[in-house]
PDB file of N, CA and C in Angstrom:
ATOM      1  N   UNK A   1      11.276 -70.363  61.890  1.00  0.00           N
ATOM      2  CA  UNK A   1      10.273 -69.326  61.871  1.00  0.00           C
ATOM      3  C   UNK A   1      10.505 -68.392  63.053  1.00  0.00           C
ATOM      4  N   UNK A   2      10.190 -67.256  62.760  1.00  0.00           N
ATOM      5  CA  UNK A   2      10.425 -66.370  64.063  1.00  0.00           C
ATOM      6  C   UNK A   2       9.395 -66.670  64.507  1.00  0.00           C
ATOM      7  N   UNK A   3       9.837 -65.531  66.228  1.00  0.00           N
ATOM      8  CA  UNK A   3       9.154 -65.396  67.063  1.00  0.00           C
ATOM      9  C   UNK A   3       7.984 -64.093  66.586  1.00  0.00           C
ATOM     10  N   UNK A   4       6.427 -64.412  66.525  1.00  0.00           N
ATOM     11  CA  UNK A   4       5.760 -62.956  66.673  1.00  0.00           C
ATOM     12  C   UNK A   4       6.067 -61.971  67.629  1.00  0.00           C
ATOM     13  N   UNK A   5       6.936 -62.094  68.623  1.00  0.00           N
ATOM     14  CA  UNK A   5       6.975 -60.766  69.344  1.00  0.00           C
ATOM     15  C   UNK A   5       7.540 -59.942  68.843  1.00  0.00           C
ATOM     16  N   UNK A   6       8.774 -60.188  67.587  1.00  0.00           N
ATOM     17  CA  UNK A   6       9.729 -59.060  66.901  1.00  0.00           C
ATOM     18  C   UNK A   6       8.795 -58.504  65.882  1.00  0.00           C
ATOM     19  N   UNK A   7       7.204 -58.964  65.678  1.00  0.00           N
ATOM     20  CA  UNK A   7       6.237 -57.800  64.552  1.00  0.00           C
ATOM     21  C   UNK A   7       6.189 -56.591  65.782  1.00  0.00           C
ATOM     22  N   UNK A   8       6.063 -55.582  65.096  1.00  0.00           N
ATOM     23  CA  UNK A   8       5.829 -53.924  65.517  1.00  0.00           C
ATOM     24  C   UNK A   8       4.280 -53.916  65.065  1.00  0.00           C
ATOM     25  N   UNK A   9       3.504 -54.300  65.814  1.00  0.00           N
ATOM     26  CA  UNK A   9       1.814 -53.505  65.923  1.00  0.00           C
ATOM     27  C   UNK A   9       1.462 -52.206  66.074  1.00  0.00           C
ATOM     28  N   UNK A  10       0.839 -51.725  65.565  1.00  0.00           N
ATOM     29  CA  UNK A  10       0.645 -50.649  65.574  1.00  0.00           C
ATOM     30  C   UNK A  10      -1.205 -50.515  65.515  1.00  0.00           C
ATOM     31  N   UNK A  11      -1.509 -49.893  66.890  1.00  0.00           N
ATOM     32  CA  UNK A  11      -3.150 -49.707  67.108  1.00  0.00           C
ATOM     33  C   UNK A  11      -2.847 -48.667  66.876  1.00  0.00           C
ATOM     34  N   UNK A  12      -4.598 -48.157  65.878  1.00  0.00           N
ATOM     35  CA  UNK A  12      -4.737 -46.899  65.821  1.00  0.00           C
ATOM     36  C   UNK A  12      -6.262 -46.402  66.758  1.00  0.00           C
ATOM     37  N   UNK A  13      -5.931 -45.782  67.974  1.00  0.00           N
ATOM     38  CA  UNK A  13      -6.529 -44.893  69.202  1.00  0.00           C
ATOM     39  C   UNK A  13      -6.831 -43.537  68.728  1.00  0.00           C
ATOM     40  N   UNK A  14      -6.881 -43.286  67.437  1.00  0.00           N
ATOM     41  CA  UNK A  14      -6.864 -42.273  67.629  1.00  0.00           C
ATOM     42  C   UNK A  14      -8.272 -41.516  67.190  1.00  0.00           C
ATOM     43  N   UNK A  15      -9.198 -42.154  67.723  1.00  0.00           N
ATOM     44  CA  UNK A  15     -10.822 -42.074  68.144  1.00  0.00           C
ATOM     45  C   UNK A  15     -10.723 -41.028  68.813  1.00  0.00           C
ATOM     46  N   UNK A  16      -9.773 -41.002  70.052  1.00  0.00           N
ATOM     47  CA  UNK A  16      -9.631 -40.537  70.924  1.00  0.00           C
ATOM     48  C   UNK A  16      -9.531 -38.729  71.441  1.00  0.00           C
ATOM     49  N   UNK A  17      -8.816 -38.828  69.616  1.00  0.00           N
ATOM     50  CA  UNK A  17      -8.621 -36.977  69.234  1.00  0.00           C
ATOM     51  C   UNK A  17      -9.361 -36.672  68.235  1.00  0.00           C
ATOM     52  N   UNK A  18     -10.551 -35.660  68.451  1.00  0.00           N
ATOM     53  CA  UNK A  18     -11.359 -35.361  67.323  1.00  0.00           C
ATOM     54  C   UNK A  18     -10.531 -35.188  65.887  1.00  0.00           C
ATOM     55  N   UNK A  19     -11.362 -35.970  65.320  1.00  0.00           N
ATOM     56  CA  UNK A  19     -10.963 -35.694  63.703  1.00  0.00           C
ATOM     57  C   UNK A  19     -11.112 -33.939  62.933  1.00  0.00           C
ATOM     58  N   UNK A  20      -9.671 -34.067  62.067  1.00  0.00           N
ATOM     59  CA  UNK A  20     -10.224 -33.160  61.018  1.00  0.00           C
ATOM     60  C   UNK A  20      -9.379 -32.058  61.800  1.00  0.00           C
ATOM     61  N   UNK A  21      -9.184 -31.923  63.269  1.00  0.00           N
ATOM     62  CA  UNK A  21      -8.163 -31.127  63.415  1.00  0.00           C
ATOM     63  C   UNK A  21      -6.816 -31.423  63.720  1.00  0.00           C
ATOM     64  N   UNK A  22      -6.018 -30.171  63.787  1.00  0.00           N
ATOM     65  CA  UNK A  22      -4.323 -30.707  63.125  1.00  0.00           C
ATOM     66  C   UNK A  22      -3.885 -31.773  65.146  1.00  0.00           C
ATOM     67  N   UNK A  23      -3.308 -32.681  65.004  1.00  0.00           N
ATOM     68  CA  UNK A  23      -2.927 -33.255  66.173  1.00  0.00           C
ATOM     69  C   UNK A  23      -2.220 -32.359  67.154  1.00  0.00           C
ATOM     70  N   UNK A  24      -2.409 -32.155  68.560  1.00  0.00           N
ATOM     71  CA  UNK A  24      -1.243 -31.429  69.014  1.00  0.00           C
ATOM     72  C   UNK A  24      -0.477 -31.988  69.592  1.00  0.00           C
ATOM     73  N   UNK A  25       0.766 -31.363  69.293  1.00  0.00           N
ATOM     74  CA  UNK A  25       1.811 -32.270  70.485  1.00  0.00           C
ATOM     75  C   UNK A  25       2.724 -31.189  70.891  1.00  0.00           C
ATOM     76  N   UNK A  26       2.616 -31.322  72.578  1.00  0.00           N
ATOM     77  CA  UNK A  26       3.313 -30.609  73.200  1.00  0.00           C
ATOM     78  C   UNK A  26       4.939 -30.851  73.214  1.00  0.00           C
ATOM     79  N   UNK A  27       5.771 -29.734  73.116  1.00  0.00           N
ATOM     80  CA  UNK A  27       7.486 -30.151  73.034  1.00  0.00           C
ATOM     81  C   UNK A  27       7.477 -29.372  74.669  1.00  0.00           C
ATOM     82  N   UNK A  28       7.763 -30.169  75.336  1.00  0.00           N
ATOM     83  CA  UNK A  28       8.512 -29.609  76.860  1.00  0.00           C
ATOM     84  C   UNK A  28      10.122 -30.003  77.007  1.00  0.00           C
ATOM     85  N   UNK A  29      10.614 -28.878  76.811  1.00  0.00           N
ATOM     86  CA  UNK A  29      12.008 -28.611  76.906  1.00  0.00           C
ATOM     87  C   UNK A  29      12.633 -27.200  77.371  1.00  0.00           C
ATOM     88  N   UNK A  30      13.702 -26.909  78.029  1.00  0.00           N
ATOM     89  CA  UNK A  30      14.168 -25.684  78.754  1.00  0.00           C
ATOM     90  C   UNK A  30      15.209 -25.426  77.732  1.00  0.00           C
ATOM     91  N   UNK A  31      15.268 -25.880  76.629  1.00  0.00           N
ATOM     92  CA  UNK A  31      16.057 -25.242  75.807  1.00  0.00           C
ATOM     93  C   UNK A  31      15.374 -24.584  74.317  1.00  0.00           C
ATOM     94  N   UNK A  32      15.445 -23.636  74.262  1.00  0.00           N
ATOM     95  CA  UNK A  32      14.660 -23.357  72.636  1.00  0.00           C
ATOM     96  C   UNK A  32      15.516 -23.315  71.035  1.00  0.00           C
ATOM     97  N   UNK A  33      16.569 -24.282  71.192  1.00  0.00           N
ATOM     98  CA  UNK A  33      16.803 -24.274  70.166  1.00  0.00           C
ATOM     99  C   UNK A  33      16.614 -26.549  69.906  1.00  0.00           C
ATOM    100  N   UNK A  34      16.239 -26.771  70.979  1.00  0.00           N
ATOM    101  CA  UNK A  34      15.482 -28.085  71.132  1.00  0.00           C
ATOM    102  C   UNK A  34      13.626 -27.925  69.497  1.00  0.00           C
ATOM    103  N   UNK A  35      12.883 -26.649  70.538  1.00  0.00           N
ATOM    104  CA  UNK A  35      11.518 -26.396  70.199  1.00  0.00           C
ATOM    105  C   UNK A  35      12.277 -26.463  68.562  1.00  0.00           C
ATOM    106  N   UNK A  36      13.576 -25.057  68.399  1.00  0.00           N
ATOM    107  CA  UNK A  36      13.571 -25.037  66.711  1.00  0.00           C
ATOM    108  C   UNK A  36      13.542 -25.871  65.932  1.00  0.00           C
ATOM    109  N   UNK A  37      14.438 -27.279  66.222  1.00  0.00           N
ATOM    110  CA  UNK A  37      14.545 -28.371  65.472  1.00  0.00           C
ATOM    111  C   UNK A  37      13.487 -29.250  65.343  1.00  0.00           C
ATOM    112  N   UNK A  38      12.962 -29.263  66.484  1.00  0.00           N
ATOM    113  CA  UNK A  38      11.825 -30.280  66.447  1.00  0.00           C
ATOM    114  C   UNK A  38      10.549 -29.791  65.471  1.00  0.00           C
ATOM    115  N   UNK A  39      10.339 -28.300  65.735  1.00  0.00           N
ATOM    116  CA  UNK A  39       9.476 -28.187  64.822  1.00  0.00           C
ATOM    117  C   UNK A  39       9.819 -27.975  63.162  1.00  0.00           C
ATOM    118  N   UNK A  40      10.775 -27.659  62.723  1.00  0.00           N
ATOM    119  CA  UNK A  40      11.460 -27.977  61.406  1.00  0.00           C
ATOM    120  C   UNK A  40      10.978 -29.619  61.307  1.00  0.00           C
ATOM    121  N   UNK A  41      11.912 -30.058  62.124  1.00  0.00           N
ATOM    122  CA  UNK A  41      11.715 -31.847  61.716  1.00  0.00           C
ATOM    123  C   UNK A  41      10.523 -32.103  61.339  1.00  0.00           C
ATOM    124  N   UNK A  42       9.020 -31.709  62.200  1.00  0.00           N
ATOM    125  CA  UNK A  42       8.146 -32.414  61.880  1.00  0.00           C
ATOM    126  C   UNK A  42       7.212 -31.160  61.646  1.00  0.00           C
ATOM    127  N   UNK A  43       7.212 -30.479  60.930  1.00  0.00           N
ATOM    128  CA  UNK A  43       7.007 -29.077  60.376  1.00  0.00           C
ATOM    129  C   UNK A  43       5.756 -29.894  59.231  1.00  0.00           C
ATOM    130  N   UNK A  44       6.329 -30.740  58.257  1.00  0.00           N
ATOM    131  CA  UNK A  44       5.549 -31.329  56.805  1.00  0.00           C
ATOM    132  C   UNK A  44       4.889 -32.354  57.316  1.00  0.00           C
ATOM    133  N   UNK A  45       4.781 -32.928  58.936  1.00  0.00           N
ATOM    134  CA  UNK A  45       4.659 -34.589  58.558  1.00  0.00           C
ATOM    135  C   UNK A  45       2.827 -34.608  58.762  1.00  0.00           C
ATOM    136  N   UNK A  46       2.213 -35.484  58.536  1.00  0.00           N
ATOM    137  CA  UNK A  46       0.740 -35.591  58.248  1.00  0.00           C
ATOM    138  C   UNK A  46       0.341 -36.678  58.929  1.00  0.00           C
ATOM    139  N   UNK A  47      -0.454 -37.105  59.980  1.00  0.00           N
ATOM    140  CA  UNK A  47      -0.766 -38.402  60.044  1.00  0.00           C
ATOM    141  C   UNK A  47      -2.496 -38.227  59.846  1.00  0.00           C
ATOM    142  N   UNK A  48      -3.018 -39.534  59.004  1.00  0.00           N
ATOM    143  CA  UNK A  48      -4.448 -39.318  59.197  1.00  0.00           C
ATOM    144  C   UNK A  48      -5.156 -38.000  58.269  1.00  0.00           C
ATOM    145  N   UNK A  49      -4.149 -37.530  57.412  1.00  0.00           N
ATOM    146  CA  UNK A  49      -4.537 -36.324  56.852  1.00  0.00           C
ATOM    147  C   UNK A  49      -5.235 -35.469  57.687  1.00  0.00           C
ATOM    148  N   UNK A  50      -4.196 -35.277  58.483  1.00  0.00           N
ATOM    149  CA  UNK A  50      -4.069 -33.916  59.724  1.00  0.00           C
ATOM    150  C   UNK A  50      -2.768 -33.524  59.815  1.00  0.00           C
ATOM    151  N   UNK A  51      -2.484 -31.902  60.029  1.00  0.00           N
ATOM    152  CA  UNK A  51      -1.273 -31.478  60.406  1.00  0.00           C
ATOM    153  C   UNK A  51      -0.925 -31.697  61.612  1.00  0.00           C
ATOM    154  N   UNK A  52       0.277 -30.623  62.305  1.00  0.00           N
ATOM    155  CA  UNK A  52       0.073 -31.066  63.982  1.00  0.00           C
ATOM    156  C   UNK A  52       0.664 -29.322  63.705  1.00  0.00           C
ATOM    157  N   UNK A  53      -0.266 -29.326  65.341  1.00  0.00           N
ATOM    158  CA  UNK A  53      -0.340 -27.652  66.194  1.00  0.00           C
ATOM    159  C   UNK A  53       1.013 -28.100  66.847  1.00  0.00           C
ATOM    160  N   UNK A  54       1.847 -27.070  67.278  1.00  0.00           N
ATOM    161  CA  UNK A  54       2.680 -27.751  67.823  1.00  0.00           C
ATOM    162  C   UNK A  54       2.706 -26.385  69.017  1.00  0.00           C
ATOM    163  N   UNK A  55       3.038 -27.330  70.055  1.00  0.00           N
ATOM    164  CA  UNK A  55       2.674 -26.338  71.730  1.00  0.00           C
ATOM    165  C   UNK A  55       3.508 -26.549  72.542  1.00  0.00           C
ATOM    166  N   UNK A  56       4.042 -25.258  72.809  1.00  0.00           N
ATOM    167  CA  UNK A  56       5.357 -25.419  73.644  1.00  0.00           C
ATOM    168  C   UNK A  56       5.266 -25.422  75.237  1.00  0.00           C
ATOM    169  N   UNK A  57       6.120 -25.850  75.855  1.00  0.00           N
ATOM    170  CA  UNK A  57       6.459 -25.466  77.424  1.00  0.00           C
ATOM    171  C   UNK A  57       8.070 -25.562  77.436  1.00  0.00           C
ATOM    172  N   UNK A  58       8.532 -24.432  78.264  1.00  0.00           N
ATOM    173  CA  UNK A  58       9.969 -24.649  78.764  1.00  0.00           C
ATOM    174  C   UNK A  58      10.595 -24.920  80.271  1.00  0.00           C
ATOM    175  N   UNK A  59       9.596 -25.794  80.637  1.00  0.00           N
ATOM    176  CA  UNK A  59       9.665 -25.969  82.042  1.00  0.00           C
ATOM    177  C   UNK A  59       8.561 -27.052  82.668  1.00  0.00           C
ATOM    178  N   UNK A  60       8.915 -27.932  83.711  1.00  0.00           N
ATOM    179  CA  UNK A  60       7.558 -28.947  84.227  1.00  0.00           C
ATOM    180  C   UNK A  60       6.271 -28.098  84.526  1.00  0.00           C
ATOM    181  N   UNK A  61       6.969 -26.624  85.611  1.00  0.00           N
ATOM    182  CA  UNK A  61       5.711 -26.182  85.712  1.00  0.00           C
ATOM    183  C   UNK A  61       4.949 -25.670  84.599  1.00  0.00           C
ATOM    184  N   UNK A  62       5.298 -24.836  83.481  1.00  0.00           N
ATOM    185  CA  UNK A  62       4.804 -24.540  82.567  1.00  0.00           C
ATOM    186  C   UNK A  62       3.672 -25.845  82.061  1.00  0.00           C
ATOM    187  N   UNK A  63       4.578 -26.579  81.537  1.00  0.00           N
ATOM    188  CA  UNK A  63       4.188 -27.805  80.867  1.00  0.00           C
ATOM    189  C   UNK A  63       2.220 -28.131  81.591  1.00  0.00           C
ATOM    190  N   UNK A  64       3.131 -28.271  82.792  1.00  0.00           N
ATOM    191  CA  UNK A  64       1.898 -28.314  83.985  1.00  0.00           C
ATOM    192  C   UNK A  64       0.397 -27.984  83.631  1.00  0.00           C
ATOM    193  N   UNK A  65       0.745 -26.646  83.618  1.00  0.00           N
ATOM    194  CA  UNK A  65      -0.792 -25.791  83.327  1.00  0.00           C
ATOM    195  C   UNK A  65      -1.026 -26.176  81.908  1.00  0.00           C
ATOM    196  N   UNK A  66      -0.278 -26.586  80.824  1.00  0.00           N
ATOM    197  CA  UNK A  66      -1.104 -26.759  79.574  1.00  0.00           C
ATOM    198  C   UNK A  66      -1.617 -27.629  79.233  1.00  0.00           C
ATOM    199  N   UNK A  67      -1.364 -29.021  80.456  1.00  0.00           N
ATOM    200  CA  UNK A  67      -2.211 -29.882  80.258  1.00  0.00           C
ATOM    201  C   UNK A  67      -3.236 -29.399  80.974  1.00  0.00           C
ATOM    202  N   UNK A  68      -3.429 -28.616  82.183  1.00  0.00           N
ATOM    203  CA  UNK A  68      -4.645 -28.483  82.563  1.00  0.00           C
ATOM    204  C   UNK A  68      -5.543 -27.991  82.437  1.00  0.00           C
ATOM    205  N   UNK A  69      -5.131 -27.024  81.031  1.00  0.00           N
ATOM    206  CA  UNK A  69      -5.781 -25.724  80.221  1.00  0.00           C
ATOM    207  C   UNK A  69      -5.960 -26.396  78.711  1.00  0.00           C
ATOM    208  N   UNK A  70      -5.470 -27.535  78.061  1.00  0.00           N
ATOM    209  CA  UNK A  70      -5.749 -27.833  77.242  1.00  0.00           C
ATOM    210  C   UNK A  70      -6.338 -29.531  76.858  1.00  0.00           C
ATOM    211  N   UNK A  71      -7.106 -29.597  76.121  1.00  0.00           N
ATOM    212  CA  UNK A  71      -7.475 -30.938  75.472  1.00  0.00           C
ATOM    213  C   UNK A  71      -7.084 -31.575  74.278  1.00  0.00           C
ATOM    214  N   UNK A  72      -6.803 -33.110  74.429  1.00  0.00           N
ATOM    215  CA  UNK A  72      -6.583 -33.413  72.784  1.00  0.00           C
ATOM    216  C   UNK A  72      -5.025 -33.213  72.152  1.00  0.00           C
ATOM    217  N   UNK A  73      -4.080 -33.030  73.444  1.00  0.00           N
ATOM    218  CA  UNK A  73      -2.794 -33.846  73.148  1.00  0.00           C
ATOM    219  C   UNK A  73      -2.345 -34.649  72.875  1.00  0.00           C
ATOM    220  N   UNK A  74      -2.355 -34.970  71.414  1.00  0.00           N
ATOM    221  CA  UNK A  74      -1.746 -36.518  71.176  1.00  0.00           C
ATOM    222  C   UNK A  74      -0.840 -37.119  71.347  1.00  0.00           C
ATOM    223  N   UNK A  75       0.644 -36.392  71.248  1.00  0.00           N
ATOM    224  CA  UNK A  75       2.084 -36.550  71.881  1.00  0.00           C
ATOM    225  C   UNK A  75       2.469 -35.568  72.743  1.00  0.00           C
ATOM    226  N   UNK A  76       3.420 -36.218  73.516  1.00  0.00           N
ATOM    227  CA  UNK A  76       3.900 -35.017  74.426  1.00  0.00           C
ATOM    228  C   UNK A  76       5.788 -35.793  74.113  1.00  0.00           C
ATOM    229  N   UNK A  77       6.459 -34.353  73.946  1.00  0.00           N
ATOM    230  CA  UNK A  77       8.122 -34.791  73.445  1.00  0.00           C
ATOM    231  C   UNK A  77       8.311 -34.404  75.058  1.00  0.00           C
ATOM    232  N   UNK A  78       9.171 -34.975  76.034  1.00  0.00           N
ATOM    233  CA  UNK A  78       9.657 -34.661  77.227  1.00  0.00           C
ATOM    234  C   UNK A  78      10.969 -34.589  77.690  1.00  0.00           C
ATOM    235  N   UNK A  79      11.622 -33.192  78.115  1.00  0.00           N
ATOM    236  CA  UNK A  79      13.148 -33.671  78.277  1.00  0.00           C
ATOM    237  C   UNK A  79      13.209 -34.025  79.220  1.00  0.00           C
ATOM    238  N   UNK A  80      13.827 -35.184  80.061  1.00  0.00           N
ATOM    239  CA  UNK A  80      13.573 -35.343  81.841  1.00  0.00           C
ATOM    240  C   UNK A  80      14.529 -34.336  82.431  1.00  0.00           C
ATOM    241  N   UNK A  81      15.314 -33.712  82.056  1.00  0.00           N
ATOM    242  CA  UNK A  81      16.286 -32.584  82.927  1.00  0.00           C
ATOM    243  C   UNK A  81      16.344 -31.282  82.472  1.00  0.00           C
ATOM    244  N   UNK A  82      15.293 -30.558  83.741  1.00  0.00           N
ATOM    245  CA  UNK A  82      15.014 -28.949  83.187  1.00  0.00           C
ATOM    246  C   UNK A  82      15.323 -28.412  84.372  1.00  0.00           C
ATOM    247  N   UNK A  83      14.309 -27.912  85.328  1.00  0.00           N
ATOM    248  CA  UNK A  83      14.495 -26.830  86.625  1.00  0.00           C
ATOM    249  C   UNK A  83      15.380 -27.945  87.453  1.00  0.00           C
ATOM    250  N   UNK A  84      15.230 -29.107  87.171  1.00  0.00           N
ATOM    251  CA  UNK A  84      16.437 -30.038  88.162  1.00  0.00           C
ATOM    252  C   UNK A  84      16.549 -31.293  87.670  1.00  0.00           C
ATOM    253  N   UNK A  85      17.066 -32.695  88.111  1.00  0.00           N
ATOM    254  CA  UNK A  85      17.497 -33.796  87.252  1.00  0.00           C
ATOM    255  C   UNK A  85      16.139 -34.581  87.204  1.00  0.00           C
ATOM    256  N   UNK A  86      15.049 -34.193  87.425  1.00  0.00           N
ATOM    257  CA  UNK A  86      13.703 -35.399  87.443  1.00  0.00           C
ATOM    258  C   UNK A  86      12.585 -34.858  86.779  1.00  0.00           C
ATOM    259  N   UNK A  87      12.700 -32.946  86.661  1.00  0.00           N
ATOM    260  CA  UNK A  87      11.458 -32.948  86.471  1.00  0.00           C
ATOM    261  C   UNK A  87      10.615 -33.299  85.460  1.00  0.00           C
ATOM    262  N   UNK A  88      11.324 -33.708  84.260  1.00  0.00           N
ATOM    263  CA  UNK A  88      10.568 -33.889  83.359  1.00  0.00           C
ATOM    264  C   UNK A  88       9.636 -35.415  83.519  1.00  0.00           C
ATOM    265  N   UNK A  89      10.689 -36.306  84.258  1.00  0.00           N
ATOM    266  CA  UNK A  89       9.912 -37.573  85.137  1.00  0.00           C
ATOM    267  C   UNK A  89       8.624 -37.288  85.950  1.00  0.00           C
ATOM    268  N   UNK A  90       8.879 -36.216  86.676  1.00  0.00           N
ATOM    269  CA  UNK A  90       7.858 -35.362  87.674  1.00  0.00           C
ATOM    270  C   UNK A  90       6.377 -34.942  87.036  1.00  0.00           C
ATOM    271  N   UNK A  91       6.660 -34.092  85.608  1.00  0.00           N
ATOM    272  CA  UNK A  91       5.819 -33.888  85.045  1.00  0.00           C
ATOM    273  C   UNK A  91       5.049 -35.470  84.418  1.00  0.00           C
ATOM    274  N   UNK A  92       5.204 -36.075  84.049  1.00  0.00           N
ATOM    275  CA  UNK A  92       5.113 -37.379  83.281  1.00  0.00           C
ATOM    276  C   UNK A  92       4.251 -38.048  84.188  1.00  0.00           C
ATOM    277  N   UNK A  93       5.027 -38.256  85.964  1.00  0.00           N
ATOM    278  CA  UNK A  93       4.215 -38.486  86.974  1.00  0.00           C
ATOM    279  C   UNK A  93       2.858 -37.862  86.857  1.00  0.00           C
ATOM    280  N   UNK A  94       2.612 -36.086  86.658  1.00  0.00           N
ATOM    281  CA  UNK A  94       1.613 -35.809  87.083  1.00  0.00           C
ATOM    282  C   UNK A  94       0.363 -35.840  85.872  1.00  0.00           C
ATOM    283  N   UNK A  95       1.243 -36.228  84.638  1.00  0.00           N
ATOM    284  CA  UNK A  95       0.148 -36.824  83.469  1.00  0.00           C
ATOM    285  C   UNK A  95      -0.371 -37.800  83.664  1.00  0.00           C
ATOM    286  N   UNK A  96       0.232 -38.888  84.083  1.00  0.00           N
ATOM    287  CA  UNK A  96      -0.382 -39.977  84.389  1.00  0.00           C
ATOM    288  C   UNK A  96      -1.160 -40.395  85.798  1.00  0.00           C
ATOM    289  N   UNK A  97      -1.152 -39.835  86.842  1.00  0.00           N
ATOM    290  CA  UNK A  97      -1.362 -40.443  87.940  1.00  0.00           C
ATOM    291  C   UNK A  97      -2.460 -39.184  88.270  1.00  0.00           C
ATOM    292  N   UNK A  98      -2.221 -37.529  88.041  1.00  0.00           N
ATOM    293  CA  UNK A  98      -3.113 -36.555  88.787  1.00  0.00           C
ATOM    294  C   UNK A  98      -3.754 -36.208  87.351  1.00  0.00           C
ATOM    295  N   UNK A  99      -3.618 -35.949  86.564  1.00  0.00           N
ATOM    296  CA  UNK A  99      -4.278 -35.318  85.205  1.00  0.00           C
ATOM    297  C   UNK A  99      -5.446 -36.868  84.966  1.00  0.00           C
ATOM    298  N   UNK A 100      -4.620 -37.500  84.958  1.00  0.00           N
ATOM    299  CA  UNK A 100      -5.182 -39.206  84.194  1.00  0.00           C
ATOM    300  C   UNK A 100      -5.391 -38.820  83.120  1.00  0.00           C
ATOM    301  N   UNK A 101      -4.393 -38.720  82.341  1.00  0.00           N
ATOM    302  CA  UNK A 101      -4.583 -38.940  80.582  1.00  0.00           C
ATOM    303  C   UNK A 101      -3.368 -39.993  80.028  1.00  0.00           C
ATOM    304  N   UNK A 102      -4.434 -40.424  79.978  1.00  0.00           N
ATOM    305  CA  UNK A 102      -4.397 -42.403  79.747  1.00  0.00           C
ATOM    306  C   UNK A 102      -4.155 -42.303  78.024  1.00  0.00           C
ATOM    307  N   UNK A 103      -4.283 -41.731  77.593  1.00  0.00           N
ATOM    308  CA  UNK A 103      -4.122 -42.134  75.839  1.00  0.00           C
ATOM    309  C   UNK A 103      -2.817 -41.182  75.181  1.00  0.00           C
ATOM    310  N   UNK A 104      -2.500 -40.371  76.167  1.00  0.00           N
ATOM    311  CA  UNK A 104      -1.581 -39.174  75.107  1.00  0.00           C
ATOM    312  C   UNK A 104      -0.084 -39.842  75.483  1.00  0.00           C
ATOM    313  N   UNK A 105       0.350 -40.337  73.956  1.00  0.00           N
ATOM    314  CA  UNK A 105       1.710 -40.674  73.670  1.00  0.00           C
ATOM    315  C   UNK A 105       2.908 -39.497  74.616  1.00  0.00           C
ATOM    316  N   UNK A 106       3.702 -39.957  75.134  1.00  0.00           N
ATOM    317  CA  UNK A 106       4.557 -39.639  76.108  1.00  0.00           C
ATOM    318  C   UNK A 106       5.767 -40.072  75.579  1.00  0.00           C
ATOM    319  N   UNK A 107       7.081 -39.078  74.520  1.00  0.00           N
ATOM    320  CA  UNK A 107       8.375 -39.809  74.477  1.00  0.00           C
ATOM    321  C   UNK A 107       9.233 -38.907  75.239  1.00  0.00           C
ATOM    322  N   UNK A 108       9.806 -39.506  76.119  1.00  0.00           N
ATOM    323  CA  UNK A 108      10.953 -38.864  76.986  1.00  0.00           C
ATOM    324  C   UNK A 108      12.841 -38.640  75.975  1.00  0.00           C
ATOM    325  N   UNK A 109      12.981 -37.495  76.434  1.00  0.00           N
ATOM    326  CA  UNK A 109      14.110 -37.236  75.660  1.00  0.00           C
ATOM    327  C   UNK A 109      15.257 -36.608  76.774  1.00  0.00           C
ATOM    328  N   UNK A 110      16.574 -37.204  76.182  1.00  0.00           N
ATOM    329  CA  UNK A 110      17.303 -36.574  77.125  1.00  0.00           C
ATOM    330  C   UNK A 110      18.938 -36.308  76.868  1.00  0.00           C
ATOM    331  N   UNK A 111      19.221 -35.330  76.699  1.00  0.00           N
ATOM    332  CA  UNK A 111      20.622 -34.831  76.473  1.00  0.00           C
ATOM    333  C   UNK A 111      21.721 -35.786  76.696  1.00  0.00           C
TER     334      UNK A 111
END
């Protein structure tokens, strides 16, 4: 018999983002033909019978202010190497530790 640690659980948190509107997820990347693909890719996808807004930054600092200007980010796509080799780590730092947003999915991406 296996081990239960190889099941994939999956909680759904997502109490957390008002219903009924489309999810947003921020793409932070310094390249814009990154933003093109990503939003093609997930252009159709639906979770929860919601679309997703999709919100750009091309830079940590950018990125920066839209968490501090916006609510109700459900993912954030992150490249870690933009204005230098960390910042996208940097930014990630300041989601979690100075913003404190404790629930918004964070996938780091990197060339």
């Amino acid at each position: 018999m296996k081990d239960n640690d190889d099941n994939l659980n999956l909680v759904d948190d997502s109490d957390h983002i008002p219903r009924g509107e489309p999810w947003k997820i921020l793409i932070v990347d310094d390249e814009p033909e990154v933003h093109d693909i990503t939003t093609v890719a997930l252009s159709n996808f639906t979770f929860a019978n919601c679309g997703i807004e999709f919100i750009h930054a091309y830079s940590g600092a950018e990125a920066t202010k839209i968490v501090d200007e916006t609510d109700g980010i459900a993912v954030m796509l992150v490249d870690v190497v933009m204005e230098h080799d960390h910042a996208g780590l940097d930014f990630v730092r300041y989601v979690r530790e100075v913003a404190k947003c404790k629930f918004v999915r964070i996938i780091l991406r990197t060339g």
